[in-house]
Protein backbone atom coordinates (compact mmCIF):
# COMPACT_ATOMS: atom_id res chain seq x y z
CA UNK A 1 0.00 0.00 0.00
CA UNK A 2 1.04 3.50 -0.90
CA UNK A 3 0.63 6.99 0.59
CA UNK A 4 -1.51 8.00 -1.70
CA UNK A 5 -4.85 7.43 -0.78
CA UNK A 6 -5.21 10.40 1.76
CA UNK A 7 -3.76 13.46 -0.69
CA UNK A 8 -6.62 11.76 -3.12
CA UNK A 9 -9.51 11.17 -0.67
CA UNK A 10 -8.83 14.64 1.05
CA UNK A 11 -9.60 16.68 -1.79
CA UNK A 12 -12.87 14.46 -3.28
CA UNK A 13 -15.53 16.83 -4.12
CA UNK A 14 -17.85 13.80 -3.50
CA UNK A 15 -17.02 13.85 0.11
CA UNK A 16 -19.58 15.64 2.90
CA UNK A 17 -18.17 19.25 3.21
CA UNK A 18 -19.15 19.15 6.77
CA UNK A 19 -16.48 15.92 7.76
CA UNK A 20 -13.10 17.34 6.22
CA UNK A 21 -11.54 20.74 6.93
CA UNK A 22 -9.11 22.42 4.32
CA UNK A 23 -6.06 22.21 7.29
CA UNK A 24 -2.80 21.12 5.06
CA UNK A 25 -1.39 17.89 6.47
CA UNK A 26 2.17 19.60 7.14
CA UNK A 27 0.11 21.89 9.30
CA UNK A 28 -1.84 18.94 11.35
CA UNK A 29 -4.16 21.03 13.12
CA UNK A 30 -4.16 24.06 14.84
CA UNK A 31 -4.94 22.53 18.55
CA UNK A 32 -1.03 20.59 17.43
CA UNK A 33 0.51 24.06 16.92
CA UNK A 34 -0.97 25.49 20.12
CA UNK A 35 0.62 22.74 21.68
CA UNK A 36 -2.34 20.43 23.21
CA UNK A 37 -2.05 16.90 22.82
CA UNK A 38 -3.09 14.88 19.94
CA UNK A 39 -5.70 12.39 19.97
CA UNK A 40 -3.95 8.86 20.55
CA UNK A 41 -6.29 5.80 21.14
CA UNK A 42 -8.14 4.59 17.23
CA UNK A 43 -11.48 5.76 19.14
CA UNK A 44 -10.37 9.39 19.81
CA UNK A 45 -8.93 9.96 16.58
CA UNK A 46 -11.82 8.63 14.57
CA UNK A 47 -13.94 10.85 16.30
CA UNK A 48 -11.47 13.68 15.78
CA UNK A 49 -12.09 12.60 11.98
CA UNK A 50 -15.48 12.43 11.89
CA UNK A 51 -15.39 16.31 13.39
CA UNK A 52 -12.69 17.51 10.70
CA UNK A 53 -9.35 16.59 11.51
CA UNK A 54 -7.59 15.30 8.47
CA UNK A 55 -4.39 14.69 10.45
CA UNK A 56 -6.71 11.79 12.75
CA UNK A 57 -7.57 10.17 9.68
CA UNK A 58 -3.99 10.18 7.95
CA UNK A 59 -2.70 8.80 11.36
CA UNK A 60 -5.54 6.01 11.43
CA UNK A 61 -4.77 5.01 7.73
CA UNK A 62 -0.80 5.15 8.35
CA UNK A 63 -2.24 2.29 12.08
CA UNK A 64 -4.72 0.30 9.62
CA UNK A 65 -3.54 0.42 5.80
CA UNK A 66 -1.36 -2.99 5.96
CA UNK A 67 -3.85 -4.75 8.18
CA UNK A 68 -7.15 -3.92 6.04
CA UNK A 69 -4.81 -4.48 2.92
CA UNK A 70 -3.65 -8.06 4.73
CA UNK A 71 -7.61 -8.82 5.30
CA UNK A 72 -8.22 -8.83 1.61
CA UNK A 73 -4.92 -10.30 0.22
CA UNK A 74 -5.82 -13.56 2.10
CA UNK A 75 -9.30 -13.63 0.73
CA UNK A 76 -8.84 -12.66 -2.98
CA UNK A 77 -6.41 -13.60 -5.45
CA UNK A 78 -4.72 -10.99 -7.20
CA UNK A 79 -2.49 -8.01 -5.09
CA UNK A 80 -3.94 -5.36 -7.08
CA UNK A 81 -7.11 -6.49 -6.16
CA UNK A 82 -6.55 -6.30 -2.17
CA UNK A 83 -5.07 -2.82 -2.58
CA UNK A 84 -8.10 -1.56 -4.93
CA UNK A 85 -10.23 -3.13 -2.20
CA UNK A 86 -8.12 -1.57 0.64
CA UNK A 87 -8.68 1.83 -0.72
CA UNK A 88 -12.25 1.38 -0.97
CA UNK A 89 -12.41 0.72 2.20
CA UNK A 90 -11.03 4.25 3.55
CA UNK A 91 -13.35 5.77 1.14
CA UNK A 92 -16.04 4.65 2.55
CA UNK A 93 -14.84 5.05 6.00
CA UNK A 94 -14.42 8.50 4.73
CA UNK A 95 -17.92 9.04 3.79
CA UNK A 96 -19.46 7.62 6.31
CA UNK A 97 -16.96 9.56 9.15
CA UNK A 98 -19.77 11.92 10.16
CA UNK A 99 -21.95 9.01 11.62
CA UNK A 100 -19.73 7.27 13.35
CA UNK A 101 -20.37 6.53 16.91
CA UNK A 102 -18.12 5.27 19.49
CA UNK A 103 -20.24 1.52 20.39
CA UNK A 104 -17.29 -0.19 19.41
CA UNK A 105 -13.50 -0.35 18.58
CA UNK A 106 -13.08 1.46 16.32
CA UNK A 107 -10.92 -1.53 14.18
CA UNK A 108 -14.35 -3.73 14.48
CA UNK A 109 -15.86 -0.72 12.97
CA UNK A 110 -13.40 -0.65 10.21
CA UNK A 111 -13.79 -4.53 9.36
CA UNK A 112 -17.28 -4.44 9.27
CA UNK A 113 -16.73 -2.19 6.87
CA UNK A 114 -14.00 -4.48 4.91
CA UNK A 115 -16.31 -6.95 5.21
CA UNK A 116 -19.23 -5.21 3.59
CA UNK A 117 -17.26 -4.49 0.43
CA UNK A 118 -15.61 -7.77 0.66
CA UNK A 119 -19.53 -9.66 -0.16
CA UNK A 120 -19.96 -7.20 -2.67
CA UNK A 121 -16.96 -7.84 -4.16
CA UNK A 122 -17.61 -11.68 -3.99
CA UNK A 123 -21.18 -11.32 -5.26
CA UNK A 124 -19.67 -9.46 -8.61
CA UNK A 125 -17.41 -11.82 -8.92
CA UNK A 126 -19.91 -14.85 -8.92
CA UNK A 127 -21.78 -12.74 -11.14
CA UNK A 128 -19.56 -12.56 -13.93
CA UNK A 129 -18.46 -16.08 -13.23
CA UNK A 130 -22.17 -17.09 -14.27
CA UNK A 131 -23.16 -14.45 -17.33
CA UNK A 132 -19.82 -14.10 -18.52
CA UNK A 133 -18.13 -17.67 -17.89
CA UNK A 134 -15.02 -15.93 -15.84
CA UNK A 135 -13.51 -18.89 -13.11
CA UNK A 136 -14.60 -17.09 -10.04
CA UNK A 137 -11.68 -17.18 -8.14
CA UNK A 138 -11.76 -14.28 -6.04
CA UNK A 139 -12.06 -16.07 -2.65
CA UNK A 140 -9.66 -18.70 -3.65
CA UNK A 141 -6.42 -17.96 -1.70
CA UNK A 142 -4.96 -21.32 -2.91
CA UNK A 143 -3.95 -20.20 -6.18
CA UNK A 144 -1.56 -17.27 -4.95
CA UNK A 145 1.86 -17.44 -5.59
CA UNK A 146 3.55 -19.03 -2.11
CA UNK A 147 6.38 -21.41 -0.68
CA UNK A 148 4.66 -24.99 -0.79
CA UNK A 149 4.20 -24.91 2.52
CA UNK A 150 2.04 -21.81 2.98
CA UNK A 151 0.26 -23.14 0.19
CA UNK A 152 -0.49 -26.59 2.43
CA UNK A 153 -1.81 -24.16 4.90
CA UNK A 154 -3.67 -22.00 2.63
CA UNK A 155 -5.54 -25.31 1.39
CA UNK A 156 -6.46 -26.51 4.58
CA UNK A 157 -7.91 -23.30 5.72
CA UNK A 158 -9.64 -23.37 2.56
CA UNK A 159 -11.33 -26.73 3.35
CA UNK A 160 -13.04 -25.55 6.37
CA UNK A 161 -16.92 -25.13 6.50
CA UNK A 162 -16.79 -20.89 5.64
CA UNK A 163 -17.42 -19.80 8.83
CA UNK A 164 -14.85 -21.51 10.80
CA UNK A 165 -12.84 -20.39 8.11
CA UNK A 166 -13.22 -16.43 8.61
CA UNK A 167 -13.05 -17.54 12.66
CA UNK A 168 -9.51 -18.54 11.96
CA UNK A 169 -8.35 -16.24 9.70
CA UNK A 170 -10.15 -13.22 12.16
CA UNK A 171 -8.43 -14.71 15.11
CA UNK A 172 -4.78 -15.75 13.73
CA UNK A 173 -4.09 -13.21 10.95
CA UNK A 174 -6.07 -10.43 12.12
CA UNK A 175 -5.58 -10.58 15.74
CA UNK A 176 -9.13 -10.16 16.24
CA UNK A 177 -10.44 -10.80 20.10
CA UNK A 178 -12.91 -13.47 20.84
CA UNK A 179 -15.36 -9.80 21.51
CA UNK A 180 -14.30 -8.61 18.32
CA UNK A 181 -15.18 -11.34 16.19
CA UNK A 182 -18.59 -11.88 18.32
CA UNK A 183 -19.72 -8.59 17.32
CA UNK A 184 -17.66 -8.81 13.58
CA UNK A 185 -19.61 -11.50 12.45
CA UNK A 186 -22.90 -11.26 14.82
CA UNK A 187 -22.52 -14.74 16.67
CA UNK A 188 -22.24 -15.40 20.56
CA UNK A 189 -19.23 -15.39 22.20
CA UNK A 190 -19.13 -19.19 23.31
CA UNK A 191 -20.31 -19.87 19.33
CA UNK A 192 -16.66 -18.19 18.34
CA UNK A 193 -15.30 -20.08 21.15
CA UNK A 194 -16.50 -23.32 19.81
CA UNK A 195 -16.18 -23.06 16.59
CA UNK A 196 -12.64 -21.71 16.69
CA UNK A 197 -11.30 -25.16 18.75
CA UNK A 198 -13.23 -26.99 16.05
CA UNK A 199 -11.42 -25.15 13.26
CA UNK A 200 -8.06 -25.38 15.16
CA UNK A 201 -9.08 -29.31 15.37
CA UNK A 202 -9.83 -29.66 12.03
CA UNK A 203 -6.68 -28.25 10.84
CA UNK A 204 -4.57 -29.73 12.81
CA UNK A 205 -6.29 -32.88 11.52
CA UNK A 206 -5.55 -31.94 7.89
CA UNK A 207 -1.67 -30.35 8.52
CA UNK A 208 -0.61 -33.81 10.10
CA UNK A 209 0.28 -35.94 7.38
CA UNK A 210 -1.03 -39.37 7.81
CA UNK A 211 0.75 -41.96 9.75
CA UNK A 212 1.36 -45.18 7.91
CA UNK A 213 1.05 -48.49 9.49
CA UNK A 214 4.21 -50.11 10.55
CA UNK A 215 4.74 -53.76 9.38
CA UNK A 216 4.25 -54.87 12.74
CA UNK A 217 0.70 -53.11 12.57
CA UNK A 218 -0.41 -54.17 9.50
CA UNK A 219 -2.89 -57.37 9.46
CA UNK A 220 -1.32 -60.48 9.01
CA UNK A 221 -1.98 -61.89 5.44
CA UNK A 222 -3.09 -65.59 4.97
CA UNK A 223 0.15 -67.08 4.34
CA UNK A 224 1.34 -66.07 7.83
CA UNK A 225 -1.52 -67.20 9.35
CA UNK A 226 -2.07 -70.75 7.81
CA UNK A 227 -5.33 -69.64 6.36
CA UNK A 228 -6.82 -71.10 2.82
CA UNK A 229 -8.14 -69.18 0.21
């Protein structure tokens, strides 16, 4: 990902006039240059966003842009794809800025967000897949370039019922809390629980490779035993 998202977003036309000041980024903000302190936490500066500070946003895409850009790149196939998706999603964080409301973290905020554009993304691409006869293989993450043995991993994931699937991949990639992914994906808290030790189960199940029977294990045939055919 690449700076350039904020010079391009901060200028749109097609944004609400009321979210974005005209303060130049060199500047920051005038509270900066009167020497008060900064918004730190994601919360604070989000809501510094959403009430015209174009520094809070440039410092929240600067915390999120290889994380939301890491979401999609294990969920689509193609790079440019991830970062087209990536961008979209600051745009719309963007846009929607002046209704934002502190009920959660902010980052669950921003991956429901992700996750929004990520089904529409999927639905296009299943659309073309059937009108146009393009492969649909947008949520295939198996056919990325990778060492063999990410790809190993990559397929197992992949065989996972889809939910357990985007359990995992919230939890172990994303760093997602239990909370987080409860209120991500609208499921109780023991139901992530659950289904996360299944997942881990199931995987673990598929990443072992199989153990073959030792000739001490194996049956005996009927020659050793005396039997007739």
């Amino acid at each position: 990902m690449d700076q350039a998202l904020p010079a391009l977003v901060l200028n749109s036309e097609a944004l609400p006039g009321n979210v974005m000041n005209e303060t130049p980024t060199n500047q920051a903000s005038s509270a900066g240059n009167s020497g008060a302190t900064q918004p730190t936490s994601d919360e604070q500066l989000m809501l510094a966003f959403s009430k015209g500070s174009s520094y809070a946003f440039e410092e929240l895409f600067s915390r999120y842009k290889q994380p939301i850009f890491g979401f999609f790149r294990r969920r689509v196939t193609e790079s440019a794809q991830a970062e087209e998706l990536t961008q979209e999603t600051f745009v719309v964080l963007l846009r929607t800025a002046a209704r934002y409301e502190p009920k959660a973290l902010f980052r669950t905020y921003l991956y429901a967000i992700g996750f929004k554009i990520l089904r529409a993304h999927r639905r296009k691409a299943a659309f073309r897949a059937t009108f146009f006869g393009q492969q649909n293989s947008a949520h295939d993450p198996s056919r990325r370039d990778a060492t063999e043995s990410g790809l190993w991993v990559r397929r197992a994931v992949e065989k996972l019922e889809p939910m357990e699937r985007e359990i995992v991949l919230l939890r172990e990639f994303e760093q997602l809390s239990y909370a987080e992914i409860s209120d991500l994906l609208q499921l109780p808290l023991n139901t992530v629980r659950s289904r996360l030790f299944r997942a881990r189960s199931a995987l673990r199940n598929l990443l072992e490779p199989p153990v073959e029977p030792t000739p001490k294990d194996a049956p005996p045939n009927s020659a050793q035993t005396g039997e007739k055919t």
